[in-house]
N, C-alpha and C. Protein backbone atom coordinates (compact mmCIF):
# COMPACT_ATOMS: atom_id res chain seq x y z
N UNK A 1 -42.81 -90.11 -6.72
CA UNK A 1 -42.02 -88.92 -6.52
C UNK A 1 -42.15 -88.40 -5.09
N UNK A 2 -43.35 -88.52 -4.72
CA UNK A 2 -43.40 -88.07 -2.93
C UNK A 2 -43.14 -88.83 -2.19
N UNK A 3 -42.67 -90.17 -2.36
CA UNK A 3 -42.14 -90.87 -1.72
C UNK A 3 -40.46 -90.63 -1.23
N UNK A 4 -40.02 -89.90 -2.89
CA UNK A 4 -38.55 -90.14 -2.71
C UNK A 4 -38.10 -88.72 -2.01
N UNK A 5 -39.17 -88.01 -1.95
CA UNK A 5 -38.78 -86.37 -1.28
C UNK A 5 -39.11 -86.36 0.07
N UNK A 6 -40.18 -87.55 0.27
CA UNK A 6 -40.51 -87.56 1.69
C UNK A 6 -39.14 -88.26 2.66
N UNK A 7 -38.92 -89.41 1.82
CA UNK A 7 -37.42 -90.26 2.18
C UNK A 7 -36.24 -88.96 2.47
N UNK A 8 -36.06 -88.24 1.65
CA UNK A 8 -34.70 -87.17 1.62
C UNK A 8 -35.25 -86.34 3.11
N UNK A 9 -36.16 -86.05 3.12
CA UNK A 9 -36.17 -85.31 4.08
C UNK A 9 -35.69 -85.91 5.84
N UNK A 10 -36.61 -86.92 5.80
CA UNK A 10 -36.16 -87.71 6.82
C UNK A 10 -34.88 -88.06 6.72
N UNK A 11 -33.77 -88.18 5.83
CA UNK A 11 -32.79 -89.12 5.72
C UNK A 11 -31.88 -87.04 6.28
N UNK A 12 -32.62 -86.73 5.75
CA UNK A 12 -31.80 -84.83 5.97
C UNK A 12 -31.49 -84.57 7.37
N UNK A 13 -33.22 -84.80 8.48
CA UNK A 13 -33.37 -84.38 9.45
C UNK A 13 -32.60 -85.18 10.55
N UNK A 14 -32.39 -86.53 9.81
CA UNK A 14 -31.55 -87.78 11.11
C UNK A 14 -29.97 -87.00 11.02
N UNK A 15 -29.39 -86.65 9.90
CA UNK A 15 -28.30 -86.26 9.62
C UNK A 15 -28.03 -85.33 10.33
N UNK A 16 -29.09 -83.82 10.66
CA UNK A 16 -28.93 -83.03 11.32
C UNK A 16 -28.66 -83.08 12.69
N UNK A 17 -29.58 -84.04 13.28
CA UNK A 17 -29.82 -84.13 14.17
C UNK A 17 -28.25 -85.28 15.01
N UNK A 18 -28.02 -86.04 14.06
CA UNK A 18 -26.89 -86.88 14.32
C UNK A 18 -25.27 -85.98 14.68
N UNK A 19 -25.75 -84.48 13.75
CA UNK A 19 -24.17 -83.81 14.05
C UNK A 19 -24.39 -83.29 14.92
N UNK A 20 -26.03 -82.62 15.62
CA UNK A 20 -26.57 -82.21 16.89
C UNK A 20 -25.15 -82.64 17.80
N UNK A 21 -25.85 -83.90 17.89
CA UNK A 21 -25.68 -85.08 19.17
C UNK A 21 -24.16 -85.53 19.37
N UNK A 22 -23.17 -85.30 17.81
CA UNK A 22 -22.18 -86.10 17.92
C UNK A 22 -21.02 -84.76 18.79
N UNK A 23 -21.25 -83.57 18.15
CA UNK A 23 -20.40 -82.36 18.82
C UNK A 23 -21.16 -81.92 20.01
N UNK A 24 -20.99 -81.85 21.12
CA UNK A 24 -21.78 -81.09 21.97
C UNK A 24 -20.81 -79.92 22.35
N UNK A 25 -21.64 -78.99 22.76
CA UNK A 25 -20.73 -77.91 22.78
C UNK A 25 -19.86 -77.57 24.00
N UNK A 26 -20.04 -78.62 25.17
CA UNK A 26 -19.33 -78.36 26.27
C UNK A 26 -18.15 -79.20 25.92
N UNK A 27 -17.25 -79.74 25.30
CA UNK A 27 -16.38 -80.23 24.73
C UNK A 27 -15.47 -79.78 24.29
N UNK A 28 -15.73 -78.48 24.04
CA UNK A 28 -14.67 -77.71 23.26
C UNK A 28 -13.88 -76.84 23.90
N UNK A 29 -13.01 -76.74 24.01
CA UNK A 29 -11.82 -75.12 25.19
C UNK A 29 -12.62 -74.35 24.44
N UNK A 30 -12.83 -73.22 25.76
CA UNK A 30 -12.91 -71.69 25.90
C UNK A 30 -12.06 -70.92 26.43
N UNK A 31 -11.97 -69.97 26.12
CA UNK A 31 -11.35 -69.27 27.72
C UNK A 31 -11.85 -68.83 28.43
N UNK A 32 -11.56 -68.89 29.55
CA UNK A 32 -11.87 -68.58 31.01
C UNK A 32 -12.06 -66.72 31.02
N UNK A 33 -12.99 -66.35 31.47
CA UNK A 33 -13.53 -64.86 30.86
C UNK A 33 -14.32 -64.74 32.30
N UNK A 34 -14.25 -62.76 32.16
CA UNK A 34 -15.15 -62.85 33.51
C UNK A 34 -16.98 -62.76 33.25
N UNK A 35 -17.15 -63.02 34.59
CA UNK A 35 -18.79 -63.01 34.36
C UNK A 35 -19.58 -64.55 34.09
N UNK A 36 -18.85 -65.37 33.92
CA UNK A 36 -18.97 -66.97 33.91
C UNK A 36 -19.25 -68.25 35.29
N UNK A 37 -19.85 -68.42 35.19
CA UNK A 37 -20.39 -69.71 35.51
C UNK A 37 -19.28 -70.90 35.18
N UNK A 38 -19.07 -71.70 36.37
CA UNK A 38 -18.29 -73.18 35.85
C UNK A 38 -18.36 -74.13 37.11
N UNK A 39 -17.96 -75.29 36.80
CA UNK A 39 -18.19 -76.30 37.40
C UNK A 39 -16.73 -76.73 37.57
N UNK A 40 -15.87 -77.32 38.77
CA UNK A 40 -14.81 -77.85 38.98
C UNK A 40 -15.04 -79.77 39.09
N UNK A 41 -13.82 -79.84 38.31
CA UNK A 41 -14.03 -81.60 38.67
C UNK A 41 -13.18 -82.38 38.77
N UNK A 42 -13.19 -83.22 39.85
CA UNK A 42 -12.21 -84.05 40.29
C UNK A 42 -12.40 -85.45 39.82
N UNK A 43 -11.10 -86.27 38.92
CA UNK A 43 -11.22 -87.28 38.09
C UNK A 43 -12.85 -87.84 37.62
N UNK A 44 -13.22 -86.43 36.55
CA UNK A 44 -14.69 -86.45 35.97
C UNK A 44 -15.70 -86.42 36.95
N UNK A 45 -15.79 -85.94 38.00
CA UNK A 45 -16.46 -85.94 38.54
C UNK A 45 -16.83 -84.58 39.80
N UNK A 46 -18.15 -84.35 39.70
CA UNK A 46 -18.48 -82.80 40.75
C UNK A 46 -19.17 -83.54 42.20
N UNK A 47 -19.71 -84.24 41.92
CA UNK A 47 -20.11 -85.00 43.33
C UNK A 47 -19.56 -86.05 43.30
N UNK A 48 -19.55 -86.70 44.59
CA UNK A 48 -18.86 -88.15 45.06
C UNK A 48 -17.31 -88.63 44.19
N UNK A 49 -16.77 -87.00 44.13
CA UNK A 49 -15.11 -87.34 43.45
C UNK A 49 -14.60 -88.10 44.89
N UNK A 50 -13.66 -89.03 44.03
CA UNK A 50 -12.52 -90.00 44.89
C UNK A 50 -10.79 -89.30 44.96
N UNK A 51 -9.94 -88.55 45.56
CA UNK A 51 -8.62 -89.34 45.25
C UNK A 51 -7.77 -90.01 45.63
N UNK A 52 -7.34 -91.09 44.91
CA UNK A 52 -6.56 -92.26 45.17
C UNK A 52 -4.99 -91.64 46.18
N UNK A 53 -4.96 -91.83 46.96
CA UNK A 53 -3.67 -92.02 47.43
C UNK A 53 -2.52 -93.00 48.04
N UNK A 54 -1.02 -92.60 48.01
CA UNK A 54 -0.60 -93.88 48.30
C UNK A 54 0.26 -93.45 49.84
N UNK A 55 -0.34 -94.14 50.10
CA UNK A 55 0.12 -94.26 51.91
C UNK A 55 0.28 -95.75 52.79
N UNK A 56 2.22 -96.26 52.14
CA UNK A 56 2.32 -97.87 52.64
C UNK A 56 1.91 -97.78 54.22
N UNK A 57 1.54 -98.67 54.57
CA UNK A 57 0.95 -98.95 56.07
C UNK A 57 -0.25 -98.42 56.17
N UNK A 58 -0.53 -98.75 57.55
CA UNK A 58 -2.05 -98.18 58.04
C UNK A 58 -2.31 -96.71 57.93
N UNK A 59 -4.14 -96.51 57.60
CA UNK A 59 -4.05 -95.35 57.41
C UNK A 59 -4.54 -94.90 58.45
N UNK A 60 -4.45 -93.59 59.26
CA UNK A 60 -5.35 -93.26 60.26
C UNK A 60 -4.31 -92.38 60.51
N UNK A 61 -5.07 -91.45 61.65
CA UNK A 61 -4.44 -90.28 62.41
C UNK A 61 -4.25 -89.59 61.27
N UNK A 62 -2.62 -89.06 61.17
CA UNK A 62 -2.39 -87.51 60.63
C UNK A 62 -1.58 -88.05 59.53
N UNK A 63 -1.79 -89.37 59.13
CA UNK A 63 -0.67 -89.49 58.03
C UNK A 63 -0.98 -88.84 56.94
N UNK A 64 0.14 -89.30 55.88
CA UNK A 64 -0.65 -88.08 54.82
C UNK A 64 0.11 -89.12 53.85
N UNK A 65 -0.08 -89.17 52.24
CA UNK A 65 0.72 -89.75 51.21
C UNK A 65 0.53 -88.59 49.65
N UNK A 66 1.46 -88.63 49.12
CA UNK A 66 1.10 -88.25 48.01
C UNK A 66 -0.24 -89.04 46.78
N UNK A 67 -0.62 -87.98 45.92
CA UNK A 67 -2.01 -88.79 45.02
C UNK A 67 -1.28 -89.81 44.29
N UNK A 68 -2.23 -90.80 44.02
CA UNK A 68 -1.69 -91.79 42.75
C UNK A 68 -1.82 -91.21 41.20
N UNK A 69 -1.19 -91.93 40.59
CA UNK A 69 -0.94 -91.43 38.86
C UNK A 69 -2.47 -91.06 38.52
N UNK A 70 -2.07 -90.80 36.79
CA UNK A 70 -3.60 -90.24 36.19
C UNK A 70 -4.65 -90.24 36.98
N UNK A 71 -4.90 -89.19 38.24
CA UNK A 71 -6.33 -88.53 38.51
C UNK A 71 -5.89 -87.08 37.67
N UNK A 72 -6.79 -86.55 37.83
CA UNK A 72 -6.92 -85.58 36.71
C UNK A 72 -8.03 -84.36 37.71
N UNK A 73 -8.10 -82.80 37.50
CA UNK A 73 -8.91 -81.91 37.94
C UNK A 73 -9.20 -81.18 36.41
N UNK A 74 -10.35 -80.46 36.35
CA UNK A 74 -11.16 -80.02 35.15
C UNK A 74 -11.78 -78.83 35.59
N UNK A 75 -12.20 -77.59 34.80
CA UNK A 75 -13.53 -76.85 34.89
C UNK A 75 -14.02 -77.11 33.82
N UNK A 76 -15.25 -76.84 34.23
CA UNK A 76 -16.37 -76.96 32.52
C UNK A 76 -17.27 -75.46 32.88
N UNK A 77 -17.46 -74.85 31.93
CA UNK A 77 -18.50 -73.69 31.77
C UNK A 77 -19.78 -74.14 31.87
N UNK A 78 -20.60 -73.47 32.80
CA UNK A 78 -21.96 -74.19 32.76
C UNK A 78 -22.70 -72.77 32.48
N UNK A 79 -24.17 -72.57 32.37
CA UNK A 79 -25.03 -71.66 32.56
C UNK A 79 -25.44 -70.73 33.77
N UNK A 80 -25.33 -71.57 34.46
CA UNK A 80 -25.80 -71.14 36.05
C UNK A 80 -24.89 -71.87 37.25
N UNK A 81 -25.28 -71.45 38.34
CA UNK A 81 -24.79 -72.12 39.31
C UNK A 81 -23.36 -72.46 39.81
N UNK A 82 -22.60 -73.18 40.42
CA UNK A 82 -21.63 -73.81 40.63
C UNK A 82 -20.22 -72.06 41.37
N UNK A 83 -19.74 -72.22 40.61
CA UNK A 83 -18.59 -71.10 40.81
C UNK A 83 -18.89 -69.87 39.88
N UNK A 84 -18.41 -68.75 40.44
CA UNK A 84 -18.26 -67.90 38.67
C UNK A 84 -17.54 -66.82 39.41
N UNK A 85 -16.93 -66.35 37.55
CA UNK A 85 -15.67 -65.97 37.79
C UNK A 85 -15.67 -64.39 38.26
N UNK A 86 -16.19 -63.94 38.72
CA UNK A 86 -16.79 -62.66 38.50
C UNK A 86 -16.61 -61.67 37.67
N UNK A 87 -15.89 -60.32 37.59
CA UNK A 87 -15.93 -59.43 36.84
C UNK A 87 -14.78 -59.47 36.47
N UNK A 88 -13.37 -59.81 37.00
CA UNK A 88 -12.24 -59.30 36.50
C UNK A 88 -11.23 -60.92 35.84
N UNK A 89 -11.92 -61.99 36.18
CA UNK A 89 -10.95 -63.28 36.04
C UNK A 89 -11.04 -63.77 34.63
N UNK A 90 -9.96 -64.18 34.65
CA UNK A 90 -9.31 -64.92 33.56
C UNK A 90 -8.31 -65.82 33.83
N UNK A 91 -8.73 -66.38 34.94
CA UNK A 91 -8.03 -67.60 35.50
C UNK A 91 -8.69 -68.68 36.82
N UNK A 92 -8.86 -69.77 36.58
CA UNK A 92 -8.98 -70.66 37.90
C UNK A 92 -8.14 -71.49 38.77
N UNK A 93 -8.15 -71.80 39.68
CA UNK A 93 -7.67 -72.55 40.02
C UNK A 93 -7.75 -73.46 41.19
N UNK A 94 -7.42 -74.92 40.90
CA UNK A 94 -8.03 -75.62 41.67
C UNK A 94 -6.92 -76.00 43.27
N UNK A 95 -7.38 -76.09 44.13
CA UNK A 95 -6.71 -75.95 45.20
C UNK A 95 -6.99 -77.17 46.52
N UNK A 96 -6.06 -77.70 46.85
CA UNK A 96 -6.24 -79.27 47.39
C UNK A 96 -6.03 -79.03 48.85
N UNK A 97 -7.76 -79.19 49.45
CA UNK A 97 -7.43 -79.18 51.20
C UNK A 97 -6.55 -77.96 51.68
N UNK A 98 -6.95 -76.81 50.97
CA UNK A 98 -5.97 -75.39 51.27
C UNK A 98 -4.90 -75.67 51.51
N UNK A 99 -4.06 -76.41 50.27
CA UNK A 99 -2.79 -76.40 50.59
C UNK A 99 -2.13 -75.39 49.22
N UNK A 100 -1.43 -74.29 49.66
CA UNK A 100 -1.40 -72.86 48.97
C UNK A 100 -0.30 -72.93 47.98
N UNK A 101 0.47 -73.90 48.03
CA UNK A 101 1.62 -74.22 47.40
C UNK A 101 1.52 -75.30 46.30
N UNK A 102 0.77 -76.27 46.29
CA UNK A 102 0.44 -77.43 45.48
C UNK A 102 -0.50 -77.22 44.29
N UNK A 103 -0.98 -75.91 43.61
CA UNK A 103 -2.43 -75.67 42.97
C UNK A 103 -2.20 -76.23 41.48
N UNK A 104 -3.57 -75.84 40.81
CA UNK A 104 -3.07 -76.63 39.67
C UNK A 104 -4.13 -74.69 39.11
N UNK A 105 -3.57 -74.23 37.35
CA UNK A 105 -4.01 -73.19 37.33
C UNK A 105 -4.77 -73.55 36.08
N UNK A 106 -5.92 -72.92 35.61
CA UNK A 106 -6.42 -73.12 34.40
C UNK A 106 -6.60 -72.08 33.61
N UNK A 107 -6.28 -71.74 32.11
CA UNK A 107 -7.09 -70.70 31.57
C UNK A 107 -7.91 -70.88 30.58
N UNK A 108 -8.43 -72.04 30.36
CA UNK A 108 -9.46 -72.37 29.58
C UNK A 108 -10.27 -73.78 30.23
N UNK A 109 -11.74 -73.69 29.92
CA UNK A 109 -12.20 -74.73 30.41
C UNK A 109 -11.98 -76.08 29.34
N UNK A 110 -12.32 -77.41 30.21
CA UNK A 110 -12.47 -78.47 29.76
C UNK A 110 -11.32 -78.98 29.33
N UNK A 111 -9.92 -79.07 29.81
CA UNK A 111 -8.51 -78.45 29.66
C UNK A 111 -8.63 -79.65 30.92
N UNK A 112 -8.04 -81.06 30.94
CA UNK A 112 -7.73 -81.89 32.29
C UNK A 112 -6.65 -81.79 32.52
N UNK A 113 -5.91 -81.55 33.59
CA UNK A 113 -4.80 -81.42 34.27
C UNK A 113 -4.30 -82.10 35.47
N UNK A 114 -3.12 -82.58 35.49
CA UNK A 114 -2.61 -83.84 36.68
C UNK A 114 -2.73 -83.32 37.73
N UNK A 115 -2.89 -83.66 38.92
CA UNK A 115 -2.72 -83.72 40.36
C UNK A 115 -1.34 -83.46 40.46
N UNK A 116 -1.18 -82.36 41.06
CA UNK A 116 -0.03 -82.44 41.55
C UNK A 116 0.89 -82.90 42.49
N UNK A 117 2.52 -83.85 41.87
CA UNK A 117 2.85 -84.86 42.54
C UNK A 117 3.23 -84.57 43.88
N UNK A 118 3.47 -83.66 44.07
CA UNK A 118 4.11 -82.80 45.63
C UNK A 118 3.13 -82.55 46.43
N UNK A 119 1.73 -82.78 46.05
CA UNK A 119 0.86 -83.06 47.19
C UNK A 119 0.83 -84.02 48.21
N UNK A 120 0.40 -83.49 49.26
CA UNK A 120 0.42 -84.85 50.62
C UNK A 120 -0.93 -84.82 51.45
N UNK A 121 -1.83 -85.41 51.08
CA UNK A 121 -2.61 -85.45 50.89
C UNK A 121 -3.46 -86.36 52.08
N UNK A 122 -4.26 -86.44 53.18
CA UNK A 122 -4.43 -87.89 54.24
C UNK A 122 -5.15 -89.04 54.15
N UNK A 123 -4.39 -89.64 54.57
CA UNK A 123 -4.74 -91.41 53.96
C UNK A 123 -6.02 -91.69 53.25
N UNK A 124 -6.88 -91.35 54.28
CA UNK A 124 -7.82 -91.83 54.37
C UNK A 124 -9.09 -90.55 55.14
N UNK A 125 -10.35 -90.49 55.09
CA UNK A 125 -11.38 -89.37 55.62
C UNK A 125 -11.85 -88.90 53.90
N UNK A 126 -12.12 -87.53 54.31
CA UNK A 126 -12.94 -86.04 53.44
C UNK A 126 -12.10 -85.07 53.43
N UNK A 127 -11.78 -84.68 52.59
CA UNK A 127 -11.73 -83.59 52.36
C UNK A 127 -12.32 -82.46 51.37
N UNK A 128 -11.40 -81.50 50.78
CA UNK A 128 -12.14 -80.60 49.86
C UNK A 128 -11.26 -80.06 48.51
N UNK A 129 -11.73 -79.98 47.06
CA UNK A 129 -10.79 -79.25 46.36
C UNK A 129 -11.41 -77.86 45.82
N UNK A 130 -10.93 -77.59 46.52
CA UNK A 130 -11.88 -75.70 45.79
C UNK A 130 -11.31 -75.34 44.43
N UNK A 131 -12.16 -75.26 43.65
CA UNK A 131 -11.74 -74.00 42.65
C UNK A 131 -12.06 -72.51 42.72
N UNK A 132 -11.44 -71.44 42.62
CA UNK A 132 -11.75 -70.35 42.74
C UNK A 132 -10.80 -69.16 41.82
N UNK A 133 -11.11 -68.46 41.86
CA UNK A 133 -10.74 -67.01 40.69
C UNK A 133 -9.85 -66.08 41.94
N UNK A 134 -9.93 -66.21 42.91
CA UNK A 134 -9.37 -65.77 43.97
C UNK A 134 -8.41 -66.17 44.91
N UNK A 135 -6.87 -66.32 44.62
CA UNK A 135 -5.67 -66.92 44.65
C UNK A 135 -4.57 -66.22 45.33
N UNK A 136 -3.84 -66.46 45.91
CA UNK A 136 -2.68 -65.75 46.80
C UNK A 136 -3.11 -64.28 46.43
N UNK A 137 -1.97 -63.06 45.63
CA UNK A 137 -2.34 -61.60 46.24
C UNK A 137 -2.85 -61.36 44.80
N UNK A 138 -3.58 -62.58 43.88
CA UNK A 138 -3.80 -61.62 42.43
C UNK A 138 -5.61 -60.75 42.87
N UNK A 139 -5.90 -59.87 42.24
CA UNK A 139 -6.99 -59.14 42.32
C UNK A 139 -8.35 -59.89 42.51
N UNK A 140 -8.96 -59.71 42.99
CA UNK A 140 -10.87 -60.72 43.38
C UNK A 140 -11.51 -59.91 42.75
N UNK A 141 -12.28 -59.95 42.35
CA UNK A 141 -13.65 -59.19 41.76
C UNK A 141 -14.64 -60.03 43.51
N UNK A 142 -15.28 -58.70 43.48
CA UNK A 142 -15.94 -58.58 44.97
C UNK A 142 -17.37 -59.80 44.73
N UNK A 143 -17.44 -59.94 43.45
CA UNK A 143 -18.87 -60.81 43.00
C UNK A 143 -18.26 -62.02 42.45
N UNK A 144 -17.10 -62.45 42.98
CA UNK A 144 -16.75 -63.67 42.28
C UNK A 144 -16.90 -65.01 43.64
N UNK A 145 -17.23 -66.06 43.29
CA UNK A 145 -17.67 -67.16 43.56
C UNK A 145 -16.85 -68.64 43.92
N UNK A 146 -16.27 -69.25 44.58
CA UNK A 146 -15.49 -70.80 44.44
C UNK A 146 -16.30 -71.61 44.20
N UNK A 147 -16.11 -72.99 43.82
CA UNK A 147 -17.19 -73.84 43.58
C UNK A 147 -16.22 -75.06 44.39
N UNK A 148 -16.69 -75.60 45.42
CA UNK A 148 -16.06 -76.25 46.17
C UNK A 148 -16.86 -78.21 46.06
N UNK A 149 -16.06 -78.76 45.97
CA UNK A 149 -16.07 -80.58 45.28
C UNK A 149 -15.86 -81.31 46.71
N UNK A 150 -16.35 -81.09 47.53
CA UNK A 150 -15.96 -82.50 48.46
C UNK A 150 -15.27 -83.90 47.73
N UNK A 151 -14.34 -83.89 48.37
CA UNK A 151 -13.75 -85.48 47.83
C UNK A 151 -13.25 -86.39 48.96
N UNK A 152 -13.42 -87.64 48.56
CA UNK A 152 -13.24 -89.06 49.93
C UNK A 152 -11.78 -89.31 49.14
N UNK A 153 -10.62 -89.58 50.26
CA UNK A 153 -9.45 -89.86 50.23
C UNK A 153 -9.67 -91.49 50.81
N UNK A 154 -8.68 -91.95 49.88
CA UNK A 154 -8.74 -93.63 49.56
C UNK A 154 -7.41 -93.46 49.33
N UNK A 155 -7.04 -94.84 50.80
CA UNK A 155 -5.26 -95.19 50.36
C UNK A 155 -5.46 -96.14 49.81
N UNK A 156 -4.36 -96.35 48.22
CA UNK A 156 -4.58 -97.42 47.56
C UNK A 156 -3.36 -98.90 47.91
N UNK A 157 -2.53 -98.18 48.79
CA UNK A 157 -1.72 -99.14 49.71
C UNK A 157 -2.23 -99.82 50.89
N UNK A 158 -3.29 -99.60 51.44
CA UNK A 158 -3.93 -100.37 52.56
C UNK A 158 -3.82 -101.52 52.33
């Protein structure tokens, strides 16, 4: 008999522990609320993001090409660190090499969204995609934060 109660238990605690592991909770949309913490990301990624661009011929100097298909930009809610939204936001948005016209907007995290095709973007170098709560003339909360992604531009026409 203590065998078969000792078995249930263990067979209980793997179970628990298995729905732990299978839902994690950064997975799920929230909305974007003030007073938050988040992380911006460029095709899955917060450090060493890539985006692909297409620029026929050589790349160098001041050329510029639009991004290639499915890259994708993201926020995720974190605990600490990164960006946050300060007191009054309920919106992000991610913004390519300060170009003010091309943005992509979010109101919930973990929500992937295309690159936008009307970007022009340069061949080849560094640049930057900021996310921030603080956008053409809408209101800033004075304690709000960008969380800025360095990204390496790669022509995929070279």
């Amino acid at each position: 008999m203590r065998t078969i109660t000792l078995c249930r238990r263990v067979v209980l605690i793997a179970m628990l522990a298995t729905v732990g592991v299978a839902v994690p909770a950064q997975a799920t949309t929230s909305s974007i609320r003030p007073n938050q913490h988040y992380f911006g990301y460029v095709n899955n990624k917060h450090v060493g993001a890539v985006i692909y661009v297409v620029c026929p011929g050589p790349a160098g100097g001041t050329r510029t090409g639009p991004p290639a298909g499915n890259q994708t930009v993201k926020v995720e809610k974190v605990t600490s660190g990164g960006g946050y939204t300060g007191s009054v936001a309920h919106e992000i948005w991610a913004e390519f090499n300060k170009d003010a016209f091309h943005v992509v907007g979010f109101t919930a995290y973990n929500v992937a969204k295309a690159l936008p095709t009307g970007l022009q973007l340069p061949c080849a170098g560094t640049g930057t995609v900021t996310f921030t709560t603080c956008f053409g003339t809408l209101p800033c909360a004075v304690n709000a934060k960008a969380d800025v992604v360095p990204v390496t531009f790669v022509n995929l026409a070279a």
